[in-house]
ModelCIF file with pLDDT and N, C-alpha, C, O atoms, coordinates in Angstrom:
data_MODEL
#
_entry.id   MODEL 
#
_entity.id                         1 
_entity.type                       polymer 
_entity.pdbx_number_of_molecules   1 
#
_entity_poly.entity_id                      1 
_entity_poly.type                           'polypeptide(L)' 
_entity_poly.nstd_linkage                   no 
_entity_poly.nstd_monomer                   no 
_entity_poly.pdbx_seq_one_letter_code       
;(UNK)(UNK)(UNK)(UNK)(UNK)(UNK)(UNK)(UNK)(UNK)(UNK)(UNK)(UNK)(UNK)(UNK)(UNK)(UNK)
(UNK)(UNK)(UNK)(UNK)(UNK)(UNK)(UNK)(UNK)(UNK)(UNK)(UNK)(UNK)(UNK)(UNK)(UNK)(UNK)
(UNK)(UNK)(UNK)(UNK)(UNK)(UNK)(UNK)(UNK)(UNK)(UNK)(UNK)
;
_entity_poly.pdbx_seq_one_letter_code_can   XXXXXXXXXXXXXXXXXXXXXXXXXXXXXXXXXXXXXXXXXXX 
_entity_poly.pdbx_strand_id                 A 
#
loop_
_entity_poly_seq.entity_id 
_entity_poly_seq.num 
_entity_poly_seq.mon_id 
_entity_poly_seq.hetero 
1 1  UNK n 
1 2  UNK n 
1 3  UNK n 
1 4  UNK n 
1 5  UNK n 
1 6  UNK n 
1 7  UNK n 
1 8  UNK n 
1 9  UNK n 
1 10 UNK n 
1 11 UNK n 
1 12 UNK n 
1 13 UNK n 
1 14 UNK n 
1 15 UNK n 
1 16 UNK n 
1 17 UNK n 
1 18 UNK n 
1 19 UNK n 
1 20 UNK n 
1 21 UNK n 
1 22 UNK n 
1 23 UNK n 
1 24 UNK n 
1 25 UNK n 
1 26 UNK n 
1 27 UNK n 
1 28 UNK n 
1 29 UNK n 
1 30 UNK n 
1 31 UNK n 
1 32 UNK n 
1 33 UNK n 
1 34 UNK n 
1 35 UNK n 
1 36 UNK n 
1 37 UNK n 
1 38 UNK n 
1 39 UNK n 
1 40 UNK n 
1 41 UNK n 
1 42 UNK n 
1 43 UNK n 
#
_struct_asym.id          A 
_struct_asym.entity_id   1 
#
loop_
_ma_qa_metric.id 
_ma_qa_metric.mode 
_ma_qa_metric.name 
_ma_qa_metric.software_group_id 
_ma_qa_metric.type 
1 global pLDDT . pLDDT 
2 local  pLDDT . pLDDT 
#
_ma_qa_metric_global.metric_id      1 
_ma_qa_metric_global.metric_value   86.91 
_ma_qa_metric_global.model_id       1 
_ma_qa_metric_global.ordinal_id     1 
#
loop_
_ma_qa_metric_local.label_asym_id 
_ma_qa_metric_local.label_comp_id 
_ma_qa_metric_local.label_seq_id 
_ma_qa_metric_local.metric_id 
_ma_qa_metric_local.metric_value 
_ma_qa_metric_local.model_id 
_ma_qa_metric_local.ordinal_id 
A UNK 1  2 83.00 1 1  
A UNK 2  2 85.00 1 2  
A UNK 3  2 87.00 1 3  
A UNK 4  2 89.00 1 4  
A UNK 5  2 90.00 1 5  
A UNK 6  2 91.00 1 6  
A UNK 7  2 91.00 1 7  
A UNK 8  2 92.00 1 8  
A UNK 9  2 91.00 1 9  
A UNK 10 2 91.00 1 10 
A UNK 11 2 89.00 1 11 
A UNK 12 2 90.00 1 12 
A UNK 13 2 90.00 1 13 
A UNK 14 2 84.00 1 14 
A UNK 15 2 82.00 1 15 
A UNK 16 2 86.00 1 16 
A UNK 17 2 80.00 1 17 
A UNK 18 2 73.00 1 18 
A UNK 19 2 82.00 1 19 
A UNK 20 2 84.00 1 20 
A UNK 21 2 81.00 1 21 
A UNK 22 2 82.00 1 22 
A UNK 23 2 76.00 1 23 
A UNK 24 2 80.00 1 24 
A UNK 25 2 85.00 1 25 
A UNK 26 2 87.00 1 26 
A UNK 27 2 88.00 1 27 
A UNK 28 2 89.00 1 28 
A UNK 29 2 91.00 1 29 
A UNK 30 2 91.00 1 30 
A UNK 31 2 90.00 1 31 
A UNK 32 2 92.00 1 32 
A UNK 33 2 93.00 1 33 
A UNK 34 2 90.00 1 34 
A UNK 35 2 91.00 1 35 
A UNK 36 2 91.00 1 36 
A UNK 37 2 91.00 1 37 
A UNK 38 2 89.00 1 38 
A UNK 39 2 90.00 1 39 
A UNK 40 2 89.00 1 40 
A UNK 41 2 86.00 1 41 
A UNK 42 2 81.00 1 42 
A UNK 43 2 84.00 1 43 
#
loop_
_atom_site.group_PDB 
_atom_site.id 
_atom_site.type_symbol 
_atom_site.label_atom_id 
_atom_site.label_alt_id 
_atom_site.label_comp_id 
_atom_site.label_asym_id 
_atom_site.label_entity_id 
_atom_site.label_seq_id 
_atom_site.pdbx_PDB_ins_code 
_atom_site.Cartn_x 
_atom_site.Cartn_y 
_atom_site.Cartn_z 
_atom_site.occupancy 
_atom_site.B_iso_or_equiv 
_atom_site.pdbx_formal_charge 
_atom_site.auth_seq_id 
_atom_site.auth_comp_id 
_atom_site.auth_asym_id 
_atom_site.auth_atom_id 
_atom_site.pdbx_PDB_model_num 
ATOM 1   N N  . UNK A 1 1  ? 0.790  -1.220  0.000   1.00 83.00 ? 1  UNK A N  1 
ATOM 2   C CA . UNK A 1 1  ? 0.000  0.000   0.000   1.00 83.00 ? 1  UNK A CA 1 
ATOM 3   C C  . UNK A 1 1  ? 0.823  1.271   0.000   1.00 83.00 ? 1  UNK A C  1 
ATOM 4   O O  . UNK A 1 1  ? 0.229  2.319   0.253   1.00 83.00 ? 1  UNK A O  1 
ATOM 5   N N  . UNK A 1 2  ? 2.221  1.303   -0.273  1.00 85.00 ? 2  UNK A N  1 
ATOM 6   C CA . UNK A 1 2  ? 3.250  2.449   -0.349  1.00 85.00 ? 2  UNK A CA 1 
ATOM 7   C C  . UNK A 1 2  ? 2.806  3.139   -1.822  1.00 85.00 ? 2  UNK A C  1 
ATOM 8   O O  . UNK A 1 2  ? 2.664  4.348   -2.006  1.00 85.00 ? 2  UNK A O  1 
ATOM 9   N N  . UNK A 1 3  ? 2.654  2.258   -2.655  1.00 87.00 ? 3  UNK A N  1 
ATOM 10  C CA . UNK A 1 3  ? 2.115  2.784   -4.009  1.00 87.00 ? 3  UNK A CA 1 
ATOM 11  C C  . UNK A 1 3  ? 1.038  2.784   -4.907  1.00 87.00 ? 3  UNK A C  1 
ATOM 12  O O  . UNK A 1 3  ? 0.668  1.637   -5.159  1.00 87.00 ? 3  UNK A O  1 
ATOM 13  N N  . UNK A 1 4  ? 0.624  3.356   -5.279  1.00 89.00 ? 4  UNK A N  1 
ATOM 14  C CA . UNK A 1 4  ? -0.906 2.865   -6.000  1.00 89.00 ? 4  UNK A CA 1 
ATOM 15  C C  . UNK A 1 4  ? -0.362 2.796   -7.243  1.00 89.00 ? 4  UNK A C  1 
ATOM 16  O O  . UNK A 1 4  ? 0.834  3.017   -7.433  1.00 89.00 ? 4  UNK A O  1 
ATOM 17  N N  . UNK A 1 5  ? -1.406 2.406   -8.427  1.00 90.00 ? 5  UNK A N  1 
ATOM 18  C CA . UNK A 1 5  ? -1.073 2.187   -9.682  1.00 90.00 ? 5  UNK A CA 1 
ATOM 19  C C  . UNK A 1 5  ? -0.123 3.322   -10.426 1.00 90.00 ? 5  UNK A C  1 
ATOM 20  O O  . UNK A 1 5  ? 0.900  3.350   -11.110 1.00 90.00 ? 5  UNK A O  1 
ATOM 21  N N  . UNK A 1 6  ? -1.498 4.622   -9.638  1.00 91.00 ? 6  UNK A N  1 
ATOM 22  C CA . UNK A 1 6  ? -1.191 5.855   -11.046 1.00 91.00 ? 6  UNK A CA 1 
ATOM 23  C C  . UNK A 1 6  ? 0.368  6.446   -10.535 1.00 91.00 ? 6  UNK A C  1 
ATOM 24  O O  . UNK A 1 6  ? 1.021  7.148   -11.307 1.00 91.00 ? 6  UNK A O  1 
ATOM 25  N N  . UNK A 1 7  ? 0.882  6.098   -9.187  1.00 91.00 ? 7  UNK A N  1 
ATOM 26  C CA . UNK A 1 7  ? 2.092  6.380   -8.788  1.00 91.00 ? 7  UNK A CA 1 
ATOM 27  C C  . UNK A 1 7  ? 3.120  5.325   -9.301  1.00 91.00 ? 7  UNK A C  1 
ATOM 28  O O  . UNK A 1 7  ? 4.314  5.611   -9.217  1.00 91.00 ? 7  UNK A O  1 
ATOM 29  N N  . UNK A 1 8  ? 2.843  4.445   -9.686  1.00 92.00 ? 8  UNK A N  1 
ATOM 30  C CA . UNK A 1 8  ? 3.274  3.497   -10.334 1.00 92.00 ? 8  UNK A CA 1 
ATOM 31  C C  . UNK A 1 8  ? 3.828  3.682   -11.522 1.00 92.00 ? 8  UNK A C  1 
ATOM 32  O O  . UNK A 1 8  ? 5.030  3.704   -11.785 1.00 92.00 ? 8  UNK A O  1 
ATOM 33  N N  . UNK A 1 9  ? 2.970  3.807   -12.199 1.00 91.00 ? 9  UNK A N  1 
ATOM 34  C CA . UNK A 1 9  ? 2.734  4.333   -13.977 1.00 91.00 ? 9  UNK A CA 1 
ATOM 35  C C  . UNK A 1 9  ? 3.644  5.681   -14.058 1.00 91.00 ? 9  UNK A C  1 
ATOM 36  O O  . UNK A 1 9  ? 4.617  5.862   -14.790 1.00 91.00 ? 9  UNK A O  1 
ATOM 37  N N  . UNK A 1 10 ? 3.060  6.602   -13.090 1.00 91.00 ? 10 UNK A N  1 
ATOM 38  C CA . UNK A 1 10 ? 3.998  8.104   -13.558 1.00 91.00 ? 10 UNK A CA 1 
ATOM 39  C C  . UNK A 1 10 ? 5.621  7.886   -13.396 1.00 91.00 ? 10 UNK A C  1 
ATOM 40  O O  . UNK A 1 10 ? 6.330  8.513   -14.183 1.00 91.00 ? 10 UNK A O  1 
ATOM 41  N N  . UNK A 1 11 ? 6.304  6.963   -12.341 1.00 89.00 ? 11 UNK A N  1 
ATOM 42  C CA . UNK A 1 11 ? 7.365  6.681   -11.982 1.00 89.00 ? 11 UNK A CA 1 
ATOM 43  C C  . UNK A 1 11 ? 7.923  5.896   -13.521 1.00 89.00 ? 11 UNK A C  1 
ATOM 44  O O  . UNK A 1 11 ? 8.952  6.042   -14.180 1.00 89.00 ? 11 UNK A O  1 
ATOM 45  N N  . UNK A 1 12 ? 6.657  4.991   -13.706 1.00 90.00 ? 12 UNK A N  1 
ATOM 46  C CA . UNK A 1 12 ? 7.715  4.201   -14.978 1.00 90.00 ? 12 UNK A CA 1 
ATOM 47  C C  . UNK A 1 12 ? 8.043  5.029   -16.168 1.00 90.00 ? 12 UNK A C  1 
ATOM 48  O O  . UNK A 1 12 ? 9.001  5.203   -16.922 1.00 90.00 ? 12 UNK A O  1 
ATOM 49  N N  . UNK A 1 13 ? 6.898  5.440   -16.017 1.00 90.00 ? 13 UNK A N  1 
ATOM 50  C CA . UNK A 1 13 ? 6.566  6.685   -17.339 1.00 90.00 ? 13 UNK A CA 1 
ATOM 51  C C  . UNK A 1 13 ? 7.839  7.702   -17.643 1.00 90.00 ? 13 UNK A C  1 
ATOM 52  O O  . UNK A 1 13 ? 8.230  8.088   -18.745 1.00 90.00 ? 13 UNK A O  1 
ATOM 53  N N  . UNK A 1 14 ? 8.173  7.903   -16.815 1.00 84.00 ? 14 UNK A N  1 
ATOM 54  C CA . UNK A 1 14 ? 9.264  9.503   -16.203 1.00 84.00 ? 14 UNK A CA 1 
ATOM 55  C C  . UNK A 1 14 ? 10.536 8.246   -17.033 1.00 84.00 ? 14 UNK A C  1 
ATOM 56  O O  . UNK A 1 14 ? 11.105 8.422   -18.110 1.00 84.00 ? 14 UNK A O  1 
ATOM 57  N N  . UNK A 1 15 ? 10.660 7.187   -16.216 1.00 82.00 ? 15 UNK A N  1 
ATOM 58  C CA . UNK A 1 15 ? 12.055 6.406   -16.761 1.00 82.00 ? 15 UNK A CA 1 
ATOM 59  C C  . UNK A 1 15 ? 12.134 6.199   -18.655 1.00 82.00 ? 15 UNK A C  1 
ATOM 60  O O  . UNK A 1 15 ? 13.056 6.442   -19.434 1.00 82.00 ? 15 UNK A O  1 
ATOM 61  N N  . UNK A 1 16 ? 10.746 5.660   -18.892 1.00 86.00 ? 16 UNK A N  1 
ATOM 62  C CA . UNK A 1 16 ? 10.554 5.582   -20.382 1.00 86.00 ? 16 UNK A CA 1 
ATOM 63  C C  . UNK A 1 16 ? 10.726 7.192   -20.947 1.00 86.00 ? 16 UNK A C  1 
ATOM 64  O O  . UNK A 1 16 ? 11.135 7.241   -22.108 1.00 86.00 ? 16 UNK A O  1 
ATOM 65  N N  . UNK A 1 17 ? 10.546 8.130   -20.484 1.00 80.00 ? 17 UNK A N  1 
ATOM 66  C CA . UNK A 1 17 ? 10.349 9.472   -20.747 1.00 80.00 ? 17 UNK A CA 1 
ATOM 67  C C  . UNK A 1 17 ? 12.418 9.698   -21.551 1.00 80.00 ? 17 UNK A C  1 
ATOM 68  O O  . UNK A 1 17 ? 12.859 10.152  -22.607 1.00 80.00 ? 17 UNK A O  1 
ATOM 69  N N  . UNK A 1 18 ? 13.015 9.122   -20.384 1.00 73.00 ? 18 UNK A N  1 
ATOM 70  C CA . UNK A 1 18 ? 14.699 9.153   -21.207 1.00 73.00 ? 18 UNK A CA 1 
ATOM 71  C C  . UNK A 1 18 ? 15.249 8.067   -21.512 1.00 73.00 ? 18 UNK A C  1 
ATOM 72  O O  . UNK A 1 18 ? 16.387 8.278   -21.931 1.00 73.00 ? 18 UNK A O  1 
ATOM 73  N N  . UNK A 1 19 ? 14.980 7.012   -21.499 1.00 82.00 ? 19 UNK A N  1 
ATOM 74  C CA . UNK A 1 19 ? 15.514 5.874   -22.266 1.00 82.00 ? 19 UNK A CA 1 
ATOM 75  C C  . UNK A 1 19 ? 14.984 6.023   -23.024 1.00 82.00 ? 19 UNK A C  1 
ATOM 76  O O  . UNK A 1 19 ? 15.533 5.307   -23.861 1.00 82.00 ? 19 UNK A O  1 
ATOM 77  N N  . UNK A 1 20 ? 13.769 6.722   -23.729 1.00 84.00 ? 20 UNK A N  1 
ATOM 78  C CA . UNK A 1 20 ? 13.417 6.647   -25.234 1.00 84.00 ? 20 UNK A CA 1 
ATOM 79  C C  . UNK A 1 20 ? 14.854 7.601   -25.961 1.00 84.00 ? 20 UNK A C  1 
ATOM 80  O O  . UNK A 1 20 ? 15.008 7.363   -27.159 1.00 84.00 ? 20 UNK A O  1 
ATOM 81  N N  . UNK A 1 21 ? 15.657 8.405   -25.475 1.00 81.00 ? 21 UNK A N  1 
ATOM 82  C CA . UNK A 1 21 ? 16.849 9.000   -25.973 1.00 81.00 ? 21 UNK A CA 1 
ATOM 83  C C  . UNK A 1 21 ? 18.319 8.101   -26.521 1.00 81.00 ? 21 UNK A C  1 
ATOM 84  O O  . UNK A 1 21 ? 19.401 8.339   -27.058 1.00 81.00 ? 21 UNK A O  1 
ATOM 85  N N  . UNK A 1 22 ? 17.884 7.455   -26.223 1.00 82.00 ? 22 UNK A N  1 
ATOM 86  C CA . UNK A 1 22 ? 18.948 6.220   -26.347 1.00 82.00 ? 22 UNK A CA 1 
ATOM 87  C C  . UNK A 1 22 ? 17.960 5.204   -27.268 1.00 82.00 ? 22 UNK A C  1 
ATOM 88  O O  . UNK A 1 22 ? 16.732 5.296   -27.252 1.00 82.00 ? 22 UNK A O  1 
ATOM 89  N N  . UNK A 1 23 ? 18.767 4.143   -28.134 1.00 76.00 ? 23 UNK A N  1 
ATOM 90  C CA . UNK A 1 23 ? 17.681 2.874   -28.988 1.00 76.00 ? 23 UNK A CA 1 
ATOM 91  C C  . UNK A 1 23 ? 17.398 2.119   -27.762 1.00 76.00 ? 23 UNK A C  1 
ATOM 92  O O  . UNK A 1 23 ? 18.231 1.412   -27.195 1.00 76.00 ? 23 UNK A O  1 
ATOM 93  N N  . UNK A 1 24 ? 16.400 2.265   -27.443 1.00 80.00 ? 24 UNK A N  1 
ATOM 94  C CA . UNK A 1 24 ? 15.556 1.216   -26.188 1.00 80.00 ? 24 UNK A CA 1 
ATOM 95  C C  . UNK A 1 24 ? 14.571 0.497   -26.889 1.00 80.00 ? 24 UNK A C  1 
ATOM 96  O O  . UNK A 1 24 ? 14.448 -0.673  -26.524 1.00 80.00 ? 24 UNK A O  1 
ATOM 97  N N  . UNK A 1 25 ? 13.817 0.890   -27.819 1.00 85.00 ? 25 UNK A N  1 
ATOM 98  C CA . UNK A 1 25 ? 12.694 0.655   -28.425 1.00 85.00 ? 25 UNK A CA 1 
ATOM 99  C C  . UNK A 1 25 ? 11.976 -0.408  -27.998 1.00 85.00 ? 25 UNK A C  1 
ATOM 100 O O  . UNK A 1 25 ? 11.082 -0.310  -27.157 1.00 85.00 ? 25 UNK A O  1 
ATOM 101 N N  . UNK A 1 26 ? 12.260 -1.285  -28.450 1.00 87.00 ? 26 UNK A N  1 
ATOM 102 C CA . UNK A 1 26 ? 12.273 -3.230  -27.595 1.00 87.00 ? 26 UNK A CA 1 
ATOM 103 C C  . UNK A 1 26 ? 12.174 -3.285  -26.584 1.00 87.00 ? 26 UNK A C  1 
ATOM 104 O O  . UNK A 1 26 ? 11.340 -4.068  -26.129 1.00 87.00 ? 26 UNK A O  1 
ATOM 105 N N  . UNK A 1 27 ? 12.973 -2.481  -25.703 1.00 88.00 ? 27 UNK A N  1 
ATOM 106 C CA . UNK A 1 27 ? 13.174 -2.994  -24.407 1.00 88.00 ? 27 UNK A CA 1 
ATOM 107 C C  . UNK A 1 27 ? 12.053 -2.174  -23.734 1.00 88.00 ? 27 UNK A C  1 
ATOM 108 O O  . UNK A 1 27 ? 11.370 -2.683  -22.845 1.00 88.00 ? 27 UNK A O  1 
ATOM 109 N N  . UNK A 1 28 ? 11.894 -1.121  -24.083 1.00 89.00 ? 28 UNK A N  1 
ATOM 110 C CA . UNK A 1 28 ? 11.147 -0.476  -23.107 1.00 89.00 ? 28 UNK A CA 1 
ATOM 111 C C  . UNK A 1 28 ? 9.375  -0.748  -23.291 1.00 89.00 ? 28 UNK A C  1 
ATOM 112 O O  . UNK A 1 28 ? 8.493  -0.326  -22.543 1.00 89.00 ? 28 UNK A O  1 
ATOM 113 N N  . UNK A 1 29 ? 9.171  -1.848  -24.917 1.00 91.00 ? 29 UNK A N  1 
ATOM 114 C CA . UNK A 1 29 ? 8.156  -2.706  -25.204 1.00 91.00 ? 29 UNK A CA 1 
ATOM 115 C C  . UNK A 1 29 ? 7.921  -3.407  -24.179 1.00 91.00 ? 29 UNK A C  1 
ATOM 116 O O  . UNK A 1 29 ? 7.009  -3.141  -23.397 1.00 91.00 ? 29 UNK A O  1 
ATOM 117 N N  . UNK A 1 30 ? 8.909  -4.637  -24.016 1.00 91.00 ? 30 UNK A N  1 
ATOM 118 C CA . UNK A 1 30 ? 8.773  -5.581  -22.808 1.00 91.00 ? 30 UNK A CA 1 
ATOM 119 C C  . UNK A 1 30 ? 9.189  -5.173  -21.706 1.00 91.00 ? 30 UNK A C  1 
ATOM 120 O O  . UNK A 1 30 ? 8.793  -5.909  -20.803 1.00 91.00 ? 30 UNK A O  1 
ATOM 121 N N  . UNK A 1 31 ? 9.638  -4.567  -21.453 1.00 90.00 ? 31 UNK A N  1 
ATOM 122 C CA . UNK A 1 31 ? 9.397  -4.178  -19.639 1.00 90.00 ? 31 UNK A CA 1 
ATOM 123 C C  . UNK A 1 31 ? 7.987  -3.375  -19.923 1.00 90.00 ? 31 UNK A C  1 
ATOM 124 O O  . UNK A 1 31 ? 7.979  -3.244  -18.699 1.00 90.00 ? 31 UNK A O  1 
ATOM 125 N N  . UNK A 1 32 ? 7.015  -2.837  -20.278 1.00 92.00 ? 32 UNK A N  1 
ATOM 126 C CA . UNK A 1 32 ? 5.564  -1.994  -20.298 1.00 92.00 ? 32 UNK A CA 1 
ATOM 127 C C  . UNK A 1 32 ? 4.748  -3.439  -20.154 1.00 92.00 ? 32 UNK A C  1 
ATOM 128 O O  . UNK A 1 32 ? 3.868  -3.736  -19.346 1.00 92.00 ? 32 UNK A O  1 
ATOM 129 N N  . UNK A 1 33 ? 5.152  -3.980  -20.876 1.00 93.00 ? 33 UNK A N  1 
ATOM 130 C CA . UNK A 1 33 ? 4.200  -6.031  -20.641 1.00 93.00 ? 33 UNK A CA 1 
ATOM 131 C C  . UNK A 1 33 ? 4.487  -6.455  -19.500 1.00 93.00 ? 33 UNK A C  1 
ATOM 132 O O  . UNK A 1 33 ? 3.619  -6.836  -18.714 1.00 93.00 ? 33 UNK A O  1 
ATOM 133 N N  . UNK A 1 34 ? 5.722  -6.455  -19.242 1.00 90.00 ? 34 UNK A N  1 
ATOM 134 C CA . UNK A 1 34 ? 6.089  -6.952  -18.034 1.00 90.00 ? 34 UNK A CA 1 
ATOM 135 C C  . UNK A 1 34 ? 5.599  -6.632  -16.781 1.00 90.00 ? 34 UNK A C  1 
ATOM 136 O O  . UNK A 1 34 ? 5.420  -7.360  -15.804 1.00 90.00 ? 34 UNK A O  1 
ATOM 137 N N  . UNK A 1 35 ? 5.293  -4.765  -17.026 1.00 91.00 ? 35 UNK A N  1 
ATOM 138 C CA . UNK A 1 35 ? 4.887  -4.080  -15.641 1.00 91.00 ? 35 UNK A CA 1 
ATOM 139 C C  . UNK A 1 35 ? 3.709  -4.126  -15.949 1.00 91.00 ? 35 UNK A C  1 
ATOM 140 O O  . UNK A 1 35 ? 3.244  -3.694  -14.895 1.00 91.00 ? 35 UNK A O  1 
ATOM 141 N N  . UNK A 1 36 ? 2.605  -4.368  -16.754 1.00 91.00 ? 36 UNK A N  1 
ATOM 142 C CA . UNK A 1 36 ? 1.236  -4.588  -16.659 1.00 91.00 ? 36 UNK A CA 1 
ATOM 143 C C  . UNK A 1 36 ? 0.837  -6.366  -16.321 1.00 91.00 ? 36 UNK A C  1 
ATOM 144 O O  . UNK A 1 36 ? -0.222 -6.625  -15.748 1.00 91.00 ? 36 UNK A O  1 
ATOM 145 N N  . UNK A 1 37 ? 1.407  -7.033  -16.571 1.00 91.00 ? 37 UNK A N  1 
ATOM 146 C CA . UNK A 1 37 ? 1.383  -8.019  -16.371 1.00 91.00 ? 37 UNK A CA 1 
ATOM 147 C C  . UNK A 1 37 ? 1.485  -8.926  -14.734 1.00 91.00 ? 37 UNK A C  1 
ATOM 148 O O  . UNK A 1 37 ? 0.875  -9.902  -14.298 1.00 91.00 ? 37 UNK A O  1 
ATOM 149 N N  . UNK A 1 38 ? 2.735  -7.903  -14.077 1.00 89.00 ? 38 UNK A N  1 
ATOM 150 C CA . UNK A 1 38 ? 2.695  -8.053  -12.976 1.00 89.00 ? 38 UNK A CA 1 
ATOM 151 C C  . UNK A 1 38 ? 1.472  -7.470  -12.371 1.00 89.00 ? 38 UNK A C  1 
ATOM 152 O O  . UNK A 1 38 ? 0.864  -8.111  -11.513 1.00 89.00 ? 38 UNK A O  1 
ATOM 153 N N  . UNK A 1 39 ? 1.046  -6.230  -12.781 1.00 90.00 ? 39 UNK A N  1 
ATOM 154 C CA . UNK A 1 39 ? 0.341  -5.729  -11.731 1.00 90.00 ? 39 UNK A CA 1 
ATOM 155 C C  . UNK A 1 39 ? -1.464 -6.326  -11.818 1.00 90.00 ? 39 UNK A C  1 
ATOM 156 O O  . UNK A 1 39 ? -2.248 -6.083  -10.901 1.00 90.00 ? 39 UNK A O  1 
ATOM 157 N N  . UNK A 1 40 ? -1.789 -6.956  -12.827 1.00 89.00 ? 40 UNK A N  1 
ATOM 158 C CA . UNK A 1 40 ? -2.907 -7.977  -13.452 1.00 89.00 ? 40 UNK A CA 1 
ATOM 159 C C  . UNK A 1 40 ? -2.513 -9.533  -12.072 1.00 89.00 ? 40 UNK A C  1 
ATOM 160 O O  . UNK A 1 40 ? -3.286 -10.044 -11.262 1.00 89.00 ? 40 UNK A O  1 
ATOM 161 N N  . UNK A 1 41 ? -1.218 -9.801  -12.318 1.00 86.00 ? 41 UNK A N  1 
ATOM 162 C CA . UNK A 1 41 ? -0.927 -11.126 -11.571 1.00 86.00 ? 41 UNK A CA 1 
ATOM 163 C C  . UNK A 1 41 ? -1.306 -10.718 -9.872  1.00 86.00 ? 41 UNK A C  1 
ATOM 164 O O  . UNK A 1 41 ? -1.860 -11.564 -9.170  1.00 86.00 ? 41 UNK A O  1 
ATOM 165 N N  . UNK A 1 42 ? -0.934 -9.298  -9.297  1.00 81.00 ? 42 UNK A N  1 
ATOM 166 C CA . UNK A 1 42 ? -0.914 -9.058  -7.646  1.00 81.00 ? 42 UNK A CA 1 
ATOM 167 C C  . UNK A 1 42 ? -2.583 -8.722  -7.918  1.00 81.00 ? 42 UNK A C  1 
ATOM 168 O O  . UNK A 1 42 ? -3.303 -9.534  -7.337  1.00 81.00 ? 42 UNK A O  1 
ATOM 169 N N  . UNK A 1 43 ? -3.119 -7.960  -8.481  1.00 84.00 ? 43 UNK A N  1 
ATOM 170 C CA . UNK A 1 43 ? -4.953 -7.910  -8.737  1.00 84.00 ? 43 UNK A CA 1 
ATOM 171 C C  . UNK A 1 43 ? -5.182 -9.109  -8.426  1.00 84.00 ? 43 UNK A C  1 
ATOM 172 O O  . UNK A 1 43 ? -6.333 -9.545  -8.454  1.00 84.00 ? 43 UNK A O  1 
#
C-alpha cells in the first residue's frame, strides 16, 4: 500500500520518458508487458 497504480505508472513513465533518448525501443516494449502483467498477476 506504499504505491498505487497511477504512482506506479507516472514513476515508470518519467524512466521511459529518457531511455526513449537512447535505442531502447524493444526494451522499453517488454518491460511496459512486463509491468502490466505483474500488476494484473498481484490484482
Amino acid at each position: 500500500g506504499i504505491m498505487n497504480k497511477d504512482k506506479i505508472f507516472e514513476s515508470f513513465e518519467g524512466w521511459k520518458a529518457y531511455a526513449m533518448h537512447s535505442n531502447t525501443y524493444k526494451f522499453r516494449q517488454k518491460l511496459t508487458n512486463k509491468l502490466n502483467k505483474s500488476l494484473k498477476n498481484v490484482d
